[in-house]
PDB file of N, CA and C in Angstrom:
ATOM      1  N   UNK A   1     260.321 270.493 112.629  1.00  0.00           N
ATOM      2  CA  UNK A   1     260.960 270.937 113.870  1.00  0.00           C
ATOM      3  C   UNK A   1     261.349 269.723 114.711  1.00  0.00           C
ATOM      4  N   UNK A   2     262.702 269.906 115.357  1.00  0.00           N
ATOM      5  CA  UNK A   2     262.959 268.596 115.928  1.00  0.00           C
ATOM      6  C   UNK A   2     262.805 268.933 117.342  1.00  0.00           C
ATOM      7  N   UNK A   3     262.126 267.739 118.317  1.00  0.00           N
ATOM      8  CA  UNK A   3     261.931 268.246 119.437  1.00  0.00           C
ATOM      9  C   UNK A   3     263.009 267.490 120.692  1.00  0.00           C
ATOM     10  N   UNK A   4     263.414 268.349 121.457  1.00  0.00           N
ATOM     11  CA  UNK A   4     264.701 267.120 122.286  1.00  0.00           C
ATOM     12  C   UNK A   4     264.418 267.626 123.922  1.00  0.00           C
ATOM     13  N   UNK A   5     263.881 265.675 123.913  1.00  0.00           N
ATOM     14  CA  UNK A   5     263.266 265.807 125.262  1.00  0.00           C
ATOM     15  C   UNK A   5     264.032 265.733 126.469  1.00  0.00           C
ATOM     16  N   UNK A   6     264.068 266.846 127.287  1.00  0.00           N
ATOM     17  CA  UNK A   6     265.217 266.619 128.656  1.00  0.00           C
ATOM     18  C   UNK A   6     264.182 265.835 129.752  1.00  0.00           C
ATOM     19  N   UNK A   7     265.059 265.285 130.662  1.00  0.00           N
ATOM     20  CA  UNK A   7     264.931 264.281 131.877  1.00  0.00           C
ATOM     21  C   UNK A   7     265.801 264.575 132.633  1.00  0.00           C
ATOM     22  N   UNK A   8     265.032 264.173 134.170  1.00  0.00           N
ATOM     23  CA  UNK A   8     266.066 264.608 135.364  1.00  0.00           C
ATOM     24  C   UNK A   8     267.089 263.609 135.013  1.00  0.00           C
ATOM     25  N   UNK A   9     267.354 262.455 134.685  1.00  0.00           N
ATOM     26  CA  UNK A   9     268.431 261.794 134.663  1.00  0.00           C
ATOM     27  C   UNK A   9     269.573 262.628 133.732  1.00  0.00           C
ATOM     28  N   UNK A  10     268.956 262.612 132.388  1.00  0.00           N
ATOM     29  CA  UNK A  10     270.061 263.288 131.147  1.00  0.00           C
ATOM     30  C   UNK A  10     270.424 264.858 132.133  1.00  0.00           C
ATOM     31  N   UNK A  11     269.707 265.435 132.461  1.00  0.00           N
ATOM     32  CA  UNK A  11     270.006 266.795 133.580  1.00  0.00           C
ATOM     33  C   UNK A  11     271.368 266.566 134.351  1.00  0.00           C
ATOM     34  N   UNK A  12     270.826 265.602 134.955  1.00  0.00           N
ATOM     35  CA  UNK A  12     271.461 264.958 136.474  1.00  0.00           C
ATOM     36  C   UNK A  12     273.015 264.822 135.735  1.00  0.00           C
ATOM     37  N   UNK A  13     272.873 263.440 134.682  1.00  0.00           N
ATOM     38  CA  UNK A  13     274.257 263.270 133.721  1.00  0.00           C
ATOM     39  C   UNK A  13     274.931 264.304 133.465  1.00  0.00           C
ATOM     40  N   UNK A  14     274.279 265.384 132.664  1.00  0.00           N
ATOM     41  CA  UNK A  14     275.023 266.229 131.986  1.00  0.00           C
ATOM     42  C   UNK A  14     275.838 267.308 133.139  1.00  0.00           C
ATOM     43  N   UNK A  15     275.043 267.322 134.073  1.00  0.00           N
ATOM     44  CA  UNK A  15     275.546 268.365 135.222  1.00  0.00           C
ATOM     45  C   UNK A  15     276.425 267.532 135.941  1.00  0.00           C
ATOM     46  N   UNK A  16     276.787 266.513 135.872  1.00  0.00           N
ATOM     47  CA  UNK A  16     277.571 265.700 136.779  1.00  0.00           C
ATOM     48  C   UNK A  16     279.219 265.205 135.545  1.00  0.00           C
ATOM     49  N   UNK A  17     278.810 265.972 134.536  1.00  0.00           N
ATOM     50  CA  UNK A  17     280.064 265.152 133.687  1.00  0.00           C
ATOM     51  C   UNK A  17     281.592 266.229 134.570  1.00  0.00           C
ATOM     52  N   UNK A  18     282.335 265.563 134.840  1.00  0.00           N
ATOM     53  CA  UNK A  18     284.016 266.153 135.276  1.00  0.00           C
ATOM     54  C   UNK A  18     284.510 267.262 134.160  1.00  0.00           C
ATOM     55  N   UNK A  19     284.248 266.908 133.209  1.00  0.00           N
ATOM     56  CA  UNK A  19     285.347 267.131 131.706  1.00  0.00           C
ATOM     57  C   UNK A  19     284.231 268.378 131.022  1.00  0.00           C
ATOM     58  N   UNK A  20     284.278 269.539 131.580  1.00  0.00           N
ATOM     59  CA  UNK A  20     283.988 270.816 131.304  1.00  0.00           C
ATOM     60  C   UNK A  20     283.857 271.071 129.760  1.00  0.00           C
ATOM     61  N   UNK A  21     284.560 270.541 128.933  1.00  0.00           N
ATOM     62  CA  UNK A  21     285.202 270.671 127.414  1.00  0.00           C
ATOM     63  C   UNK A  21     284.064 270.058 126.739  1.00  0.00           C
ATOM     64  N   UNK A  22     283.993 268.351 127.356  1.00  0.00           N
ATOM     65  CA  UNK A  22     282.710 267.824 126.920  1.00  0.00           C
ATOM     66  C   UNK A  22     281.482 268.014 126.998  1.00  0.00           C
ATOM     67  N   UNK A  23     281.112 268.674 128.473  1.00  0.00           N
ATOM     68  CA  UNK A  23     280.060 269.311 128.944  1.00  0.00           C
ATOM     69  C   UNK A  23     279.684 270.815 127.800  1.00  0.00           C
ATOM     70  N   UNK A  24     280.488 271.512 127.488  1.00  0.00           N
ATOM     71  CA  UNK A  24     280.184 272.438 126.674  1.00  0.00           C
ATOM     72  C   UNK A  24     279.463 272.109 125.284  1.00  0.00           C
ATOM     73  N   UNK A  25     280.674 270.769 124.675  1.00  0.00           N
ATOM     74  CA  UNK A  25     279.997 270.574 123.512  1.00  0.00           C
ATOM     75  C   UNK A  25     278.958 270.076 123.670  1.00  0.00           C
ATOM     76  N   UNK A  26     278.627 269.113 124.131  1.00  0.00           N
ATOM     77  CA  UNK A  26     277.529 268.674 124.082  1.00  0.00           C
ATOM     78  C   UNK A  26     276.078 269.367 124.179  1.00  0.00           C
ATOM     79  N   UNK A  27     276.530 270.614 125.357  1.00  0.00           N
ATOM     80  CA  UNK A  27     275.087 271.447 125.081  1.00  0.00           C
ATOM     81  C   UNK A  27     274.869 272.465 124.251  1.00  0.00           C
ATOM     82  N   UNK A  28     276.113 272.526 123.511  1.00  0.00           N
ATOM     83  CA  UNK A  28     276.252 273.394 121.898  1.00  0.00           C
ATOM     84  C   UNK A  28     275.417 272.132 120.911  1.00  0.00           C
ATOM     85  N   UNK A  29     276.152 270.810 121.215  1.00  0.00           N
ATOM     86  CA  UNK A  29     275.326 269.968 120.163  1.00  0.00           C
ATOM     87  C   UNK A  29     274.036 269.700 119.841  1.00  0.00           C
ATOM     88  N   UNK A  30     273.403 270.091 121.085  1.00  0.00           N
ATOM     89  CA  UNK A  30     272.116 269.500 121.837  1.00  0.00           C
ATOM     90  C   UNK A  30     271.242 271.149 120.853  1.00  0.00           C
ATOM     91  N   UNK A  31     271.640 272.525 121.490  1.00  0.00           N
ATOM     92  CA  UNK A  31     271.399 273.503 120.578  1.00  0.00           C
ATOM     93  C   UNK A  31     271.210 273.444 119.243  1.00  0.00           C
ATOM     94  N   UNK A  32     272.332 272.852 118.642  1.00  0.00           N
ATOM     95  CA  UNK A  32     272.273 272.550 116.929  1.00  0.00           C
ATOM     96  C   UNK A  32     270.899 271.890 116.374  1.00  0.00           C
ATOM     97  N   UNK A  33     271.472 270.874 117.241  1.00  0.00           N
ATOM     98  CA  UNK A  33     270.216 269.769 117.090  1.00  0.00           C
ATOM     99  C   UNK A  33     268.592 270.111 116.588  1.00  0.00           C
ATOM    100  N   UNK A  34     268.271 271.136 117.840  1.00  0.00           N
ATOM    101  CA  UNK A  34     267.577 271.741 117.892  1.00  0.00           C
ATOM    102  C   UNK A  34     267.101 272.966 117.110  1.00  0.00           C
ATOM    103  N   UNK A  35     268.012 273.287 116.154  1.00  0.00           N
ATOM    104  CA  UNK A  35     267.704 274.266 115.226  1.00  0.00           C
ATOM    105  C   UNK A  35     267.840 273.582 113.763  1.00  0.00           C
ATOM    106  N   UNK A  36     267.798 272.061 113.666  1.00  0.00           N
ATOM    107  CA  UNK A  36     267.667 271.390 112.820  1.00  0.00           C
ATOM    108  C   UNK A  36     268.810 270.640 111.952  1.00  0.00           C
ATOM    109  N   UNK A  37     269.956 271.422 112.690  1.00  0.00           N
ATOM    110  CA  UNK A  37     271.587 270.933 112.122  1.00  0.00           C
ATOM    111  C   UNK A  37     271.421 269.714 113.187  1.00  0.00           C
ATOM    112  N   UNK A  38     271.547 268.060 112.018  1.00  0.00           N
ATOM    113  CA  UNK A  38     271.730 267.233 113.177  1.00  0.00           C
ATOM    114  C   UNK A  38     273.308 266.538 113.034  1.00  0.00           C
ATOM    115  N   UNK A  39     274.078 267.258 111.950  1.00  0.00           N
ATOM    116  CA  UNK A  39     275.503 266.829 112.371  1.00  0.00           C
ATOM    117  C   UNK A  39     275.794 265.094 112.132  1.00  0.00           C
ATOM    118  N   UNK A  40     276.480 265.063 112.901  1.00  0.00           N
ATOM    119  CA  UNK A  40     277.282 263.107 112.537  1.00  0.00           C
ATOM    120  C   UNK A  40     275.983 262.665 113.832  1.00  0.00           C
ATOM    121  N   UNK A  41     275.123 262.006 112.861  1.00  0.00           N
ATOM    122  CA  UNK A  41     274.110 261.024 113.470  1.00  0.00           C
ATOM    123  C   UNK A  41     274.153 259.598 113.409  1.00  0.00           C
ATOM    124  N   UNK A  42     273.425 258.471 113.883  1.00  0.00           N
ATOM    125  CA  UNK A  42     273.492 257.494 113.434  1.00  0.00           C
ATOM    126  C   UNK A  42     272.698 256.543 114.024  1.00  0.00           C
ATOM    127  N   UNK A  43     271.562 256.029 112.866  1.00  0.00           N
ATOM    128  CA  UNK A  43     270.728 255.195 113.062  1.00  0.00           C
ATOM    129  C   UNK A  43     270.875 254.223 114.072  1.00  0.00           C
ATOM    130  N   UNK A  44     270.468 253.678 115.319  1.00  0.00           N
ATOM    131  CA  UNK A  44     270.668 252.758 116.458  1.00  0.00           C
ATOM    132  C   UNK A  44     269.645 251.415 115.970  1.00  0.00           C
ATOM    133  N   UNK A  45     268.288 251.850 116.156  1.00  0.00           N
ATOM    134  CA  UNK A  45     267.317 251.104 115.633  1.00  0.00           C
ATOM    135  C   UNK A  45     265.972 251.744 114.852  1.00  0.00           C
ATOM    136  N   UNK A  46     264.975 251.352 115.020  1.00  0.00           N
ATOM    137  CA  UNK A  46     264.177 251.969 114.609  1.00  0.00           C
ATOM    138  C   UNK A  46     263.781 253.130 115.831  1.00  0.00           C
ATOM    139  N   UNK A  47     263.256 254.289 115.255  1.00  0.00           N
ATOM    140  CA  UNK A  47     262.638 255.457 115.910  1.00  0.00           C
ATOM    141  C   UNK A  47     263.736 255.810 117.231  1.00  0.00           C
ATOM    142  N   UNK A  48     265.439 255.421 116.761  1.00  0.00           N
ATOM    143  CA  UNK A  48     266.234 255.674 117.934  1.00  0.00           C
ATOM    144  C   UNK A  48     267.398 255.776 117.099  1.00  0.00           C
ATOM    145  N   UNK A  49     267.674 257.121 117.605  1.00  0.00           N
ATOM    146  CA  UNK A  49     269.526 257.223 117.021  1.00  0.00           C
ATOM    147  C   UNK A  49     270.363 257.507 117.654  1.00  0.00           C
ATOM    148  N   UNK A  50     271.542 258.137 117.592  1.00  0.00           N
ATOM    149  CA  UNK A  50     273.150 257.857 117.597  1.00  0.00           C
ATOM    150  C   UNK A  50     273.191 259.400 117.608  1.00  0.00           C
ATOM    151  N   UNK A  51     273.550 260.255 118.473  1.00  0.00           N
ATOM    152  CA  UNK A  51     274.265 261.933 118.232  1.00  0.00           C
ATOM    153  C   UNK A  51     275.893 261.829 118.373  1.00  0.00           C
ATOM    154  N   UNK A  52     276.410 261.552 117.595  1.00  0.00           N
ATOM    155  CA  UNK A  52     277.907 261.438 118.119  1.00  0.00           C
ATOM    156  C   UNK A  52     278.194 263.141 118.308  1.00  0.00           C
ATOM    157  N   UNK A  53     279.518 263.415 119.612  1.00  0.00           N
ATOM    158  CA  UNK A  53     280.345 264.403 119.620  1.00  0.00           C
ATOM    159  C   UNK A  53     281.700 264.108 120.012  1.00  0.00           C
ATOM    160  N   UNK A  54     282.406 264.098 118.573  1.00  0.00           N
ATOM    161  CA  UNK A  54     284.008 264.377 118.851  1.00  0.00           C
ATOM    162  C   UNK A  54     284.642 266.102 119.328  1.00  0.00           C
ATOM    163  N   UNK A  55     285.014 265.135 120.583  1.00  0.00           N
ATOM    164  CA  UNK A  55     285.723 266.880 121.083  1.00  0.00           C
ATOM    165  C   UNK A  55     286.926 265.829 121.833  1.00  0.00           C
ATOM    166  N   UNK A  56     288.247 266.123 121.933  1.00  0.00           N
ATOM    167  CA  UNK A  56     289.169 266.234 122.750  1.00  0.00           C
ATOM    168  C   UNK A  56     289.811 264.635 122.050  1.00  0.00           C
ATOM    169  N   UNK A  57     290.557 264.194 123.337  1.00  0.00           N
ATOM    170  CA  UNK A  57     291.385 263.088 123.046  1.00  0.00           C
ATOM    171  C   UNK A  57     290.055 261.569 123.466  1.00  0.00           C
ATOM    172  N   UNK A  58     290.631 260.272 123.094  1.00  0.00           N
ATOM    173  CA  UNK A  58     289.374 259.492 123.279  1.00  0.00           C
ATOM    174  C   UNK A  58     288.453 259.376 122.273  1.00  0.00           C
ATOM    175  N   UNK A  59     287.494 258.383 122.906  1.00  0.00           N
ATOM    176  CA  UNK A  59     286.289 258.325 121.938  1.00  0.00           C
ATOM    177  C   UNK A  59     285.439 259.723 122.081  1.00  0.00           C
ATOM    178  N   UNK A  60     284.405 259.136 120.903  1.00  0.00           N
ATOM    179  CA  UNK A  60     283.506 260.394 120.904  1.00  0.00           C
ATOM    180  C   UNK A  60     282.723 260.498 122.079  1.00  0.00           C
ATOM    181  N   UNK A  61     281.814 261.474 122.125  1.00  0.00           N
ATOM    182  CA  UNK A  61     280.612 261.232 123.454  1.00  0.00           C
ATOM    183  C   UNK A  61     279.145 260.691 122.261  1.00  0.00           C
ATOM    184  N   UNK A  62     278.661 260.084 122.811  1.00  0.00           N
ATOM    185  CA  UNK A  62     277.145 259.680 121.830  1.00  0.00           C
ATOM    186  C   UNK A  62     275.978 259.755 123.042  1.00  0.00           C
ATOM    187  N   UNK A  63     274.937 260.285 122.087  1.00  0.00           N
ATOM    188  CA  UNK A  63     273.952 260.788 123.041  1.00  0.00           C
ATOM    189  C   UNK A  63     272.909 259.770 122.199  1.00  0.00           C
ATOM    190  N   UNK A  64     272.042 259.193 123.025  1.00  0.00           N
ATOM    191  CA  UNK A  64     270.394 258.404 122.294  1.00  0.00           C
ATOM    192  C   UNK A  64     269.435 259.275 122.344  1.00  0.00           C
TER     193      UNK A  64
END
């Protein structure tokens, strides 16, 4: 089971993003995540990774 820890900051972030589109995916991604689909990941360092989400025009959004 994967466990995904929220913080008033990541809160604070996510409720403060402008771009509604991104805000959605991301807490669809964050869901997935959480039911064990971890999607386009990517190793950062040790015991720390990479959640990429491509949605819209631009780079992706990446979550640690």
């Amino acid at each position: 089971m994967i466990v995904v820890q929220r913080t008033a900051a990541s809160d604070s972030w996510l409720r403060n993003l402008t771009d509604e589109l991104a805000q959605d995916a991301i807490v669809t991604r964050i869901a997935r995540i959480q039911s064990g689909l971890l999607g386009d990941t990517k190793s950062v360092r040790k015991k720390v990774g990479e959640f990429r989400v491509d949605v819209g025009a631009g780079p992706p959004w990446r979550a640690s």
